[in-house]
C-alpha atoms as a PDB file:
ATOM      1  CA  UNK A   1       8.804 -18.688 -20.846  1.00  0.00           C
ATOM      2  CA  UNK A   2      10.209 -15.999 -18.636  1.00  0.00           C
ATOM      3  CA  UNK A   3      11.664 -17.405 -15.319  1.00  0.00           C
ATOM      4  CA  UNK A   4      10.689 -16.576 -12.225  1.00  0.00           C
ATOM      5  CA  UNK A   5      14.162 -14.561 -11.329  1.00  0.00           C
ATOM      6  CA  UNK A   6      13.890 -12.990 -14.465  1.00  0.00           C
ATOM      7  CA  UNK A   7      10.289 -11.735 -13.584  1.00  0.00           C
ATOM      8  CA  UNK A   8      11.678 -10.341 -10.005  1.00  0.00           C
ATOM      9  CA  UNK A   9      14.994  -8.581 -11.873  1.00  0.00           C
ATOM     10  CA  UNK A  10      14.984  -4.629 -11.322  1.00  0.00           C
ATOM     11  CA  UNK A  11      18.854  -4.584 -12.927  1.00  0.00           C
ATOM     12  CA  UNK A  12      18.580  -0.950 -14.407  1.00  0.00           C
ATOM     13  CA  UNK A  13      15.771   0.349 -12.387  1.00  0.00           C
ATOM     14  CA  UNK A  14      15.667   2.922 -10.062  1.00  0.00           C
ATOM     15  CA  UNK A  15      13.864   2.922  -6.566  1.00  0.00           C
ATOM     16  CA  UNK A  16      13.241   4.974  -3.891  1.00  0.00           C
ATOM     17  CA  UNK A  17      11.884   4.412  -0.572  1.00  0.00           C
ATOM     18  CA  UNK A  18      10.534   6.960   1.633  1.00  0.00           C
ATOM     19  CA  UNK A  19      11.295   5.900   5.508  1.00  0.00           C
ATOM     20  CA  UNK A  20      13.611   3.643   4.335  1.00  0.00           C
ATOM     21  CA  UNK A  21      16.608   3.878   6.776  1.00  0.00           C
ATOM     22  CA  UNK A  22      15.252   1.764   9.095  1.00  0.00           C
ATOM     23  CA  UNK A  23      12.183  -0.699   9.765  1.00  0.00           C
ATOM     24  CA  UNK A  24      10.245  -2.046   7.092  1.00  0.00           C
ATOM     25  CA  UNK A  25      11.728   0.428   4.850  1.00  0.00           C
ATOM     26  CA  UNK A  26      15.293  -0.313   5.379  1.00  0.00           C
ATOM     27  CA  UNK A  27      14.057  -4.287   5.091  1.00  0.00           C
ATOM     28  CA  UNK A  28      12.405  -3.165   1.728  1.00  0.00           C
ATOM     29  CA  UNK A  29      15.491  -1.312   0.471  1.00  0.00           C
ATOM     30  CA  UNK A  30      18.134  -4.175   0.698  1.00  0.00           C
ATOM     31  CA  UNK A  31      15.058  -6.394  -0.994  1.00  0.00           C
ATOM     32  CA  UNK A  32      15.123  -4.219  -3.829  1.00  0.00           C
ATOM     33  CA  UNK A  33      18.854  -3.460  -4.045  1.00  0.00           C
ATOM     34  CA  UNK A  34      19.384  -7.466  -3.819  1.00  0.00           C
ATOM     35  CA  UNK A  35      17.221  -8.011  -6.791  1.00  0.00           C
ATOM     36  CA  UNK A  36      19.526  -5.552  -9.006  1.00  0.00           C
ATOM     37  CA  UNK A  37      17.409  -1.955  -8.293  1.00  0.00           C
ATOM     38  CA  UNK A  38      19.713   0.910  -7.684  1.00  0.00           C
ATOM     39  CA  UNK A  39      18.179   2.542  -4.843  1.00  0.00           C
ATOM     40  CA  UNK A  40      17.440   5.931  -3.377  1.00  0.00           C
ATOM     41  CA  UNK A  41      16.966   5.633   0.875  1.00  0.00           C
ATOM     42  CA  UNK A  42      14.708   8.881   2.332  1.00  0.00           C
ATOM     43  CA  UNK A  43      13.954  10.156   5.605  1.00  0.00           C
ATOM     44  CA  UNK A  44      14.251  13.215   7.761  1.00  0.00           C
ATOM     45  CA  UNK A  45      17.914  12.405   8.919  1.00  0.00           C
ATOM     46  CA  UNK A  46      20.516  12.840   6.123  1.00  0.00           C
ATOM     47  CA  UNK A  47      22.929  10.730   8.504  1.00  0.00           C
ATOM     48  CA  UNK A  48      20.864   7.623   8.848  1.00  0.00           C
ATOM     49  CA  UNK A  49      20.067   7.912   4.930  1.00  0.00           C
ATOM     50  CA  UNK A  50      24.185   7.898   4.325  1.00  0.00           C
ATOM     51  CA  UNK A  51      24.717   5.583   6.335  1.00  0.00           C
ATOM     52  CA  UNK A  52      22.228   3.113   5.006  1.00  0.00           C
ATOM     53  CA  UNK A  53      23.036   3.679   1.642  1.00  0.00           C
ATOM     54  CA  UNK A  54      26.795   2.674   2.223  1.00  0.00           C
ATOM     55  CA  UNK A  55      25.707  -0.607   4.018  1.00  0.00           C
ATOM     56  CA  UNK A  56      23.707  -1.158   0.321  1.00  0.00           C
ATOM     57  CA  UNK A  57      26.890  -0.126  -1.843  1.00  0.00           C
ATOM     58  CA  UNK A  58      29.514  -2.523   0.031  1.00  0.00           C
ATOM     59  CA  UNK A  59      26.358  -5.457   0.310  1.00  0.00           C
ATOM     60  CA  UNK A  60      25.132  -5.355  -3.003  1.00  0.00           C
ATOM     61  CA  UNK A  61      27.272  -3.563  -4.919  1.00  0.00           C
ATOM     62  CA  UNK A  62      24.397  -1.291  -6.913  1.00  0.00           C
ATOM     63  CA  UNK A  63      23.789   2.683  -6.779  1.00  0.00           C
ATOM     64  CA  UNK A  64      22.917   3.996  -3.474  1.00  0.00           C
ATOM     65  CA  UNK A  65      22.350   7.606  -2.224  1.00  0.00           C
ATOM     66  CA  UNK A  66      20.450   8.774   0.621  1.00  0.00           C
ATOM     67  CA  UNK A  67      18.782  11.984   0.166  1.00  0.00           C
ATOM     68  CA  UNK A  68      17.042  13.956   3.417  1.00  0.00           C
ATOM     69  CA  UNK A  69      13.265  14.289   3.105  1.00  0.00           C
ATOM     70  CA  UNK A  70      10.176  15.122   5.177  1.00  0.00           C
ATOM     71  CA  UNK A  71       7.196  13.832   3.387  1.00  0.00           C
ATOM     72  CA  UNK A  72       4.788  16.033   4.645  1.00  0.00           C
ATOM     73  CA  UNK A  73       6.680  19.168   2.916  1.00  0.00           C
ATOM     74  CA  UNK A  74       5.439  19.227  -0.735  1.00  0.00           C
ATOM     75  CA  UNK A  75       8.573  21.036  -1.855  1.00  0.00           C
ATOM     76  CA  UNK A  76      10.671  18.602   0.029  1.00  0.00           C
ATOM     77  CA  UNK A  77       8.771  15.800  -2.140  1.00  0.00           C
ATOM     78  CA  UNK A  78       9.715  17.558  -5.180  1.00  0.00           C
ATOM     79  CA  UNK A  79      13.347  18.147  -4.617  1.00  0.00           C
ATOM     80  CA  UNK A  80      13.237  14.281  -3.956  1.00  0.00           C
ATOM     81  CA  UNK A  81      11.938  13.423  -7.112  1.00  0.00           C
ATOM     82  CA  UNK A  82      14.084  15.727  -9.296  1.00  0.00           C
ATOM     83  CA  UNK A  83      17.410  15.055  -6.878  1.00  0.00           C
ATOM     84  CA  UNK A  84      16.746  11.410  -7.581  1.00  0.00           C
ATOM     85  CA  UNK A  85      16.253  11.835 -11.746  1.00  0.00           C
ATOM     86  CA  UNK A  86      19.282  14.098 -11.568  1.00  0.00           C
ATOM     87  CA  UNK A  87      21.385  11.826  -9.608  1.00  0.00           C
ATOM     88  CA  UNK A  88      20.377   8.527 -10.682  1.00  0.00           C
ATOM     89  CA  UNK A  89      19.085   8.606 -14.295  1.00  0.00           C
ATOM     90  CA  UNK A  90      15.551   8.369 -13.375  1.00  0.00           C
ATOM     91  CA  UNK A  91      12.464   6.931 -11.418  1.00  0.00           C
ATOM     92  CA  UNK A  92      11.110   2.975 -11.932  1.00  0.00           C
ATOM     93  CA  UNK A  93       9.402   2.540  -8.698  1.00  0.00           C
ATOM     94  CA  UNK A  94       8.493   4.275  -5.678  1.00  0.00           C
ATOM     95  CA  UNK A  95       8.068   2.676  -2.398  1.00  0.00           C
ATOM     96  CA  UNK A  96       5.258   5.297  -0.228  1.00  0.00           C
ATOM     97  CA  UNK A  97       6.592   3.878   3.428  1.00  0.00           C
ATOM     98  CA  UNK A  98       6.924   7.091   5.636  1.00  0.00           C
ATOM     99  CA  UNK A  99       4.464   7.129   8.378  1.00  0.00           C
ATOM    100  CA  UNK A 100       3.992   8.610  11.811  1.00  0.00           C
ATOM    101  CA  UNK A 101       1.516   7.064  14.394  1.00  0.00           C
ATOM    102  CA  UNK A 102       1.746   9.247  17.466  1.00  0.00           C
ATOM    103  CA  UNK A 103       0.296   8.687  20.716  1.00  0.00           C
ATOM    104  CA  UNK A 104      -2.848  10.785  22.689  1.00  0.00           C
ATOM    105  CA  UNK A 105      -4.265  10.177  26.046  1.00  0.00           C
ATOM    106  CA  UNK A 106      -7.785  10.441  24.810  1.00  0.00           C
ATOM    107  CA  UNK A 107      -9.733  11.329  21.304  1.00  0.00           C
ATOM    108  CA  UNK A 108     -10.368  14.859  22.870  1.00  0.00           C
ATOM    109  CA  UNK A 109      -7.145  15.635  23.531  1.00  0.00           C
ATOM    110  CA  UNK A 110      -6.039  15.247  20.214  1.00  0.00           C
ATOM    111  CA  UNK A 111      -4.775  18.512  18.729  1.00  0.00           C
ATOM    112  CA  UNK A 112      -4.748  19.767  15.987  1.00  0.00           C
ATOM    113  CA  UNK A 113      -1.468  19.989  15.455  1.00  0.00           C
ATOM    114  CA  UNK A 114      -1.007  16.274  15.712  1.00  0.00           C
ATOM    115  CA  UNK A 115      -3.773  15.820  13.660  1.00  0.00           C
ATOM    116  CA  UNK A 116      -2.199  18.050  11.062  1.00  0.00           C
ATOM    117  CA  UNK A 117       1.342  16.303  10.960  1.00  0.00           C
ATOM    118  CA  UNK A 118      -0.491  12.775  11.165  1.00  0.00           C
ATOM    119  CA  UNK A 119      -2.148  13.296   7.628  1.00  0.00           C
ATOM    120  CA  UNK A 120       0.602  15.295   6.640  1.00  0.00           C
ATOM    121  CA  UNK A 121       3.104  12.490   6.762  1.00  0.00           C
ATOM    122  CA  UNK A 122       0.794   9.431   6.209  1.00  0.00           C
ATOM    123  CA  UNK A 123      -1.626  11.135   2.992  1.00  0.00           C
ATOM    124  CA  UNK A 124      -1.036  14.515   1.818  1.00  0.00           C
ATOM    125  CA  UNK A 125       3.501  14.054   1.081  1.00  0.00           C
ATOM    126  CA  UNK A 126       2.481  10.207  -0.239  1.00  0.00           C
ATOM    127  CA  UNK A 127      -0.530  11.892  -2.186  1.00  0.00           C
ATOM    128  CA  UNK A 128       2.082  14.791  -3.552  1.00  0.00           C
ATOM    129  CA  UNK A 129       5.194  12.593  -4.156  1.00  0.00           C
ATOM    130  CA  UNK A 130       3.497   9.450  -5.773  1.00  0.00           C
ATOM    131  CA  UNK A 131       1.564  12.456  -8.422  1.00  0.00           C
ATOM    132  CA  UNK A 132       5.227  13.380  -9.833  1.00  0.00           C
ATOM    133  CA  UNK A 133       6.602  10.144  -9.261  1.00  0.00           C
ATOM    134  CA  UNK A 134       3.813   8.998 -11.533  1.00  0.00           C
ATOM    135  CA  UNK A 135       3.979  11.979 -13.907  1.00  0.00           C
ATOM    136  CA  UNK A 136       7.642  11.333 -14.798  1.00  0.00           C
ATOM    137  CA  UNK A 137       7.368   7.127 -14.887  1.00  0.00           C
ATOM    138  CA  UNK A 138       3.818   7.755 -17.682  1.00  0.00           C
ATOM    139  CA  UNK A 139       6.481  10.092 -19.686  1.00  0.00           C
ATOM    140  CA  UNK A 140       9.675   7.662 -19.177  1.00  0.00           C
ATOM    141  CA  UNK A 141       7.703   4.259 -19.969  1.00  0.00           C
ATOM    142  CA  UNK A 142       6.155   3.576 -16.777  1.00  0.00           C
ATOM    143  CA  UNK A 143       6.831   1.705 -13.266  1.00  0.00           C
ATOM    144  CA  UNK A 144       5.553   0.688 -10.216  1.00  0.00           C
ATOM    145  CA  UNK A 145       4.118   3.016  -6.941  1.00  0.00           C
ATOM    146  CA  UNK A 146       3.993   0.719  -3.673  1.00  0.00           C
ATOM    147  CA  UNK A 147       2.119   2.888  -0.836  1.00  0.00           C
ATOM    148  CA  UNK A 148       2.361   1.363   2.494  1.00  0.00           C
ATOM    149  CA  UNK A 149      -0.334   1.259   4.436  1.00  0.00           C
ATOM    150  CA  UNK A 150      -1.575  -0.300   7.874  1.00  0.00           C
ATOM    151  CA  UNK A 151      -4.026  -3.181   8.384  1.00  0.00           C
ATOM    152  CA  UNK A 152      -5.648  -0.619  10.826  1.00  0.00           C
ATOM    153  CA  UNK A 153      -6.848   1.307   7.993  1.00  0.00           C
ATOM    154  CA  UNK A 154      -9.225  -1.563   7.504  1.00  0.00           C
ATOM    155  CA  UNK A 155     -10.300  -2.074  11.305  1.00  0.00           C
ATOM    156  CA  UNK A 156      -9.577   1.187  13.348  1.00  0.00           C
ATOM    157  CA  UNK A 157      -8.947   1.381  16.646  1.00  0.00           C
ATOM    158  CA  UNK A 158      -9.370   4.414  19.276  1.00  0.00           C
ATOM    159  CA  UNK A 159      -6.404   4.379  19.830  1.00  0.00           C
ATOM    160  CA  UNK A 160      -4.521   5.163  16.421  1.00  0.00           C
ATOM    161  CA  UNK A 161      -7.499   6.708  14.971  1.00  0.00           C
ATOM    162  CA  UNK A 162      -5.928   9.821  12.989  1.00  0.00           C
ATOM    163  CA  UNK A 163      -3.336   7.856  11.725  1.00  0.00           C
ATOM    164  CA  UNK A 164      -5.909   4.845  10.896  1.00  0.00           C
ATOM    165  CA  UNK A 165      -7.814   7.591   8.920  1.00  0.00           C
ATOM    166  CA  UNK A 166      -5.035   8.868   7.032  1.00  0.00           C
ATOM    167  CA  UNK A 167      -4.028   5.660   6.030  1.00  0.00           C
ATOM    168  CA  UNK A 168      -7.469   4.515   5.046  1.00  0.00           C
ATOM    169  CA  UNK A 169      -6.987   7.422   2.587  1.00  0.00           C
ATOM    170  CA  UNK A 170      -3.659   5.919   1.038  1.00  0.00           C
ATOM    171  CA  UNK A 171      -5.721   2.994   0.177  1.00  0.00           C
ATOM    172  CA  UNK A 172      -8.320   5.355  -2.047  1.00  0.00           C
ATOM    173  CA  UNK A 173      -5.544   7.285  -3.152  1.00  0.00           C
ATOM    174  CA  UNK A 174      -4.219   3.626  -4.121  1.00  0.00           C
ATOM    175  CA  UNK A 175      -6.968   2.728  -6.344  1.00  0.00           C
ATOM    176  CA  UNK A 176      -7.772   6.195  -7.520  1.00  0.00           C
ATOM    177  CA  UNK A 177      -4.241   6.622  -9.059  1.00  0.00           C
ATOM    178  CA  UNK A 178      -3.673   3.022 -10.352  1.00  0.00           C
ATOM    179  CA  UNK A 179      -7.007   4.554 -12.552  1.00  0.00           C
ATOM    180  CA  UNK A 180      -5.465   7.767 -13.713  1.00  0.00           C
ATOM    181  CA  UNK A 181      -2.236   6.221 -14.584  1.00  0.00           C
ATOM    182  CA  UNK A 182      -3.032   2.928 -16.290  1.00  0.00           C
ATOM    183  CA  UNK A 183      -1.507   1.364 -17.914  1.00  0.00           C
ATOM    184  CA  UNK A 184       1.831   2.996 -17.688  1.00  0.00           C
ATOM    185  CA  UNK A 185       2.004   3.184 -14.003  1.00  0.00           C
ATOM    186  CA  UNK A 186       1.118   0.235 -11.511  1.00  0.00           C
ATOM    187  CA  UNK A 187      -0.221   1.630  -7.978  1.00  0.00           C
ATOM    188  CA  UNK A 188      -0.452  -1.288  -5.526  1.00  0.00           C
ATOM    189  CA  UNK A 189      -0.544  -1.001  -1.043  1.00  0.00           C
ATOM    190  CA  UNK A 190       0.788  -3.394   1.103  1.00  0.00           C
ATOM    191  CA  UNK A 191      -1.203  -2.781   4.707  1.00  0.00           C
ATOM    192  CA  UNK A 192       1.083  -4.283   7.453  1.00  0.00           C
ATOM    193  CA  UNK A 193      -0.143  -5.692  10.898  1.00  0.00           C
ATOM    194  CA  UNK A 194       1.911  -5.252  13.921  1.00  0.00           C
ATOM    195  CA  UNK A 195       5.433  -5.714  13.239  1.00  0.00           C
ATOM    196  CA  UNK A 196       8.424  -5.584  14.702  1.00  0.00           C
ATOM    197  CA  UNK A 197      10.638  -2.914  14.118  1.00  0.00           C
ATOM    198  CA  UNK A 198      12.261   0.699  15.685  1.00  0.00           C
ATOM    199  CA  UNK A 199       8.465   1.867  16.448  1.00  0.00           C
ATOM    200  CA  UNK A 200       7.942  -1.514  19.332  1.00  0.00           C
ATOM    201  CA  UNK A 201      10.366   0.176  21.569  1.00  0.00           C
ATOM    202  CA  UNK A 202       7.427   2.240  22.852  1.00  0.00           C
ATOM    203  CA  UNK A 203       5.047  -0.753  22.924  1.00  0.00           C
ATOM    204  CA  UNK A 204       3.630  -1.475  25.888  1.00  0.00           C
ATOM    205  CA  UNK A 205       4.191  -5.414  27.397  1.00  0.00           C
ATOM    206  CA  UNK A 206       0.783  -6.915  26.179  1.00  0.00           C
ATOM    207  CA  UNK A 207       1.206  -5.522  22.898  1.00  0.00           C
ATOM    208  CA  UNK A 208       4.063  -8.325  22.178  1.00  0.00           C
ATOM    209  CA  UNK A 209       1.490 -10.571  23.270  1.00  0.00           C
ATOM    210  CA  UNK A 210       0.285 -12.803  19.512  1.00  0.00           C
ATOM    211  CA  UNK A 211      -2.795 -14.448  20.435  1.00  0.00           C
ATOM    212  CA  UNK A 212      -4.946 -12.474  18.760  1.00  0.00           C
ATOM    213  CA  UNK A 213      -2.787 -13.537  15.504  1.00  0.00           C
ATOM    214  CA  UNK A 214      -4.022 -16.708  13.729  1.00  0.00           C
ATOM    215  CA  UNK A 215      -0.246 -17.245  12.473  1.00  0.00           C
ATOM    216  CA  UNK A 216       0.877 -17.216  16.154  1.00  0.00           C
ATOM    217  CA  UNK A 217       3.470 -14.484  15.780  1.00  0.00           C
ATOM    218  CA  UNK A 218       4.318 -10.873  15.101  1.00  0.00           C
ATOM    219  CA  UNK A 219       5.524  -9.532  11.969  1.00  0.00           C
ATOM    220  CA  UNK A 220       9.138  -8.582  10.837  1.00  0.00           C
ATOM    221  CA  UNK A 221      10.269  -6.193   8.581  1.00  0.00           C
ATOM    222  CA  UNK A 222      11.342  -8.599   6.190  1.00  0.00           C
ATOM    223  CA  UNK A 223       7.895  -9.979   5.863  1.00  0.00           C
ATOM    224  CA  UNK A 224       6.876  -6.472   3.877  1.00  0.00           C
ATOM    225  CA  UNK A 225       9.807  -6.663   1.553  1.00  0.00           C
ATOM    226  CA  UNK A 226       8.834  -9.930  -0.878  1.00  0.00           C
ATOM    227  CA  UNK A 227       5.504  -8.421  -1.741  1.00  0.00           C
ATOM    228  CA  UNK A 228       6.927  -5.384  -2.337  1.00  0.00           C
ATOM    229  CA  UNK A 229       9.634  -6.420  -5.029  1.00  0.00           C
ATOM    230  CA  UNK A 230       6.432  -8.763  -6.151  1.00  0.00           C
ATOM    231  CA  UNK A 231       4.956  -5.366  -6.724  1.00  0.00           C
ATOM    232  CA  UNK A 232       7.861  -3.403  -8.333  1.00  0.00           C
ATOM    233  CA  UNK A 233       9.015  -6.075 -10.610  1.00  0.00           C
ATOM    234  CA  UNK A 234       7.548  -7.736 -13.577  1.00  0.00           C
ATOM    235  CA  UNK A 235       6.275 -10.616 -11.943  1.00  0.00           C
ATOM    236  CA  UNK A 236       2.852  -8.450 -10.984  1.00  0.00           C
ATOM    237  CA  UNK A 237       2.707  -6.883 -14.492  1.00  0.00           C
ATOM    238  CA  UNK A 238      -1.082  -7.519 -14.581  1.00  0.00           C
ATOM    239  CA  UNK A 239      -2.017  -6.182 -10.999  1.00  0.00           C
ATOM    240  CA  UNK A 240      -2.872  -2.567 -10.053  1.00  0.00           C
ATOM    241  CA  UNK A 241      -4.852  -1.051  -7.361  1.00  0.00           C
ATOM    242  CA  UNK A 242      -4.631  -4.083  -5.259  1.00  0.00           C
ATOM    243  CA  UNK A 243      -4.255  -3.728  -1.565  1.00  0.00           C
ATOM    244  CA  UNK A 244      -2.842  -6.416   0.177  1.00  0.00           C
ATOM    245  CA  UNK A 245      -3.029  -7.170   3.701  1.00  0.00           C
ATOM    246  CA  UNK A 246       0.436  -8.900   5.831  1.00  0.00           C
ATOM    247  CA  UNK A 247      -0.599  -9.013   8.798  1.00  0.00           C
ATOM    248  CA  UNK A 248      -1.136 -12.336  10.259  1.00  0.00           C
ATOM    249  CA  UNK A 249      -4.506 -12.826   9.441  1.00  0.00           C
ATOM    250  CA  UNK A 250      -5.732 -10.307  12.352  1.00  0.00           C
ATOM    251  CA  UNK A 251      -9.399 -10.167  12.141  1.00  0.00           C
ATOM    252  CA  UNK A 252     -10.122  -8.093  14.827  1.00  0.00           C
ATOM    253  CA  UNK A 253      -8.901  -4.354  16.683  1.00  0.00           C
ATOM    254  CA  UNK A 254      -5.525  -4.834  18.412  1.00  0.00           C
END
């Protein structure tokens, strides 16, 4: 019987993580890195991506490069997929955690410009880059997509609502791809609640407030990063097009 640290061993596979040089994504990268994945750390700033990938080189000792990316640019999505084959060997799993949730004063002053960049960066780049991702991993014996969602996709609120719509497309993107790649490619979400990370700086005072959580406490980023090596690793071999909710155990519009 295969153990359960051999089930959760990515030695030899390659990852990359959109978003990942800091909140849940960092948190997700050093999961993945610890667990043997050599790892590839994305985001708009090429300086925070270096500089995250050294902390994973001199902590875990495995592959890591940081490669400047901005999702919502479809030719920036494939330079990161061929940069990443080029540089690393190839493409296991794919973590979808870029995401942009910005503020409005009112539903009618949203513009469309924000709308634009909101689906941009939260659907249509995750929508482009998990397609080739997927593409190469059916031709190079398959892998693992992780899209990470919101548990606001599942129980909007006014006040996020273009980025609660975008993300309620991930999760049909989700189960529409874990259909067209079967059973070479896994597609699974994760759909966070309110968690701690970079983003709270701009929260106001009630929102640290976790009464309305049945757990009794917000999230952290590593909360996110166990389900999503679950995910990427053997050990979930038989799941796809599952979306999973941390959060808690909200029930309700926060």
């Amino acid at each position: 019987m295969t153990s359960f640290a051999e089930l959760h061993d990515l030695t030899g596979k390659v990852a990359v993580v959109t978003g990942g040089s800091r909140g849940i994504g960092r948190a997700i990268v050093r999961t993945l890195a610890e667990a043997g994945a050599d790892v590839v750390i994305a985001s708009r700033k090429a300086e925070a991506c270096a500089a995250v990938a050294e902390e994973v080189r001199a902590s875990t000792g495995r592959r890591a490069v940081g490669i400047a990316c901005h999702v919502g640019r479809w030719a920036d999505c494939e330079r990161l997929v061929a940069e990443t084959v080029e540089r690393l060997g190839g493409l296991d799993v794919l973590v979808n955690n870029a995401g942009m949730s910005p503020t409005y004063e009112s539903l009618d002053a949203v513009s469309e410009e924000l709308y634009d960049k909101t689906l941009a960066v939260n659907l249509k780049g995750p929508f482009r880059l998990a397609v080739l991702a997927a593409k190469h991993m059916a031709d190079h014996g398959g892998g693992s997509i992780i899209n990470i969602g919101t548990a606001g996709s599942l129980m909007a609120s006014v006040h996020e609502l273009p980025y609660a719509c975008a993300k309620a497309g991930l999760n049909a993107l989700t189960v529409g791809l874990a259909e067209a790649y079967a059973p070479k490619v896994r597609v699974n979400a994760i759909l966070p609640g309110p968690v701690l990370t970079d983003a709270h700086q701009a929260w106001a005072a009630e929102d640290f407030d976790a009464s309305f959580v049945p757990l009794g406490r917000i999230g952290r980023p590593d909360d996110v990063g166990p389900l999503a090596l679950h995910f990427a690793s053997e050990a979930s071999s038989f799941t796809t097009g599952a979306i999973v909710r941390v959060d808690g155990g909200i029930t309700r519009k926060v």
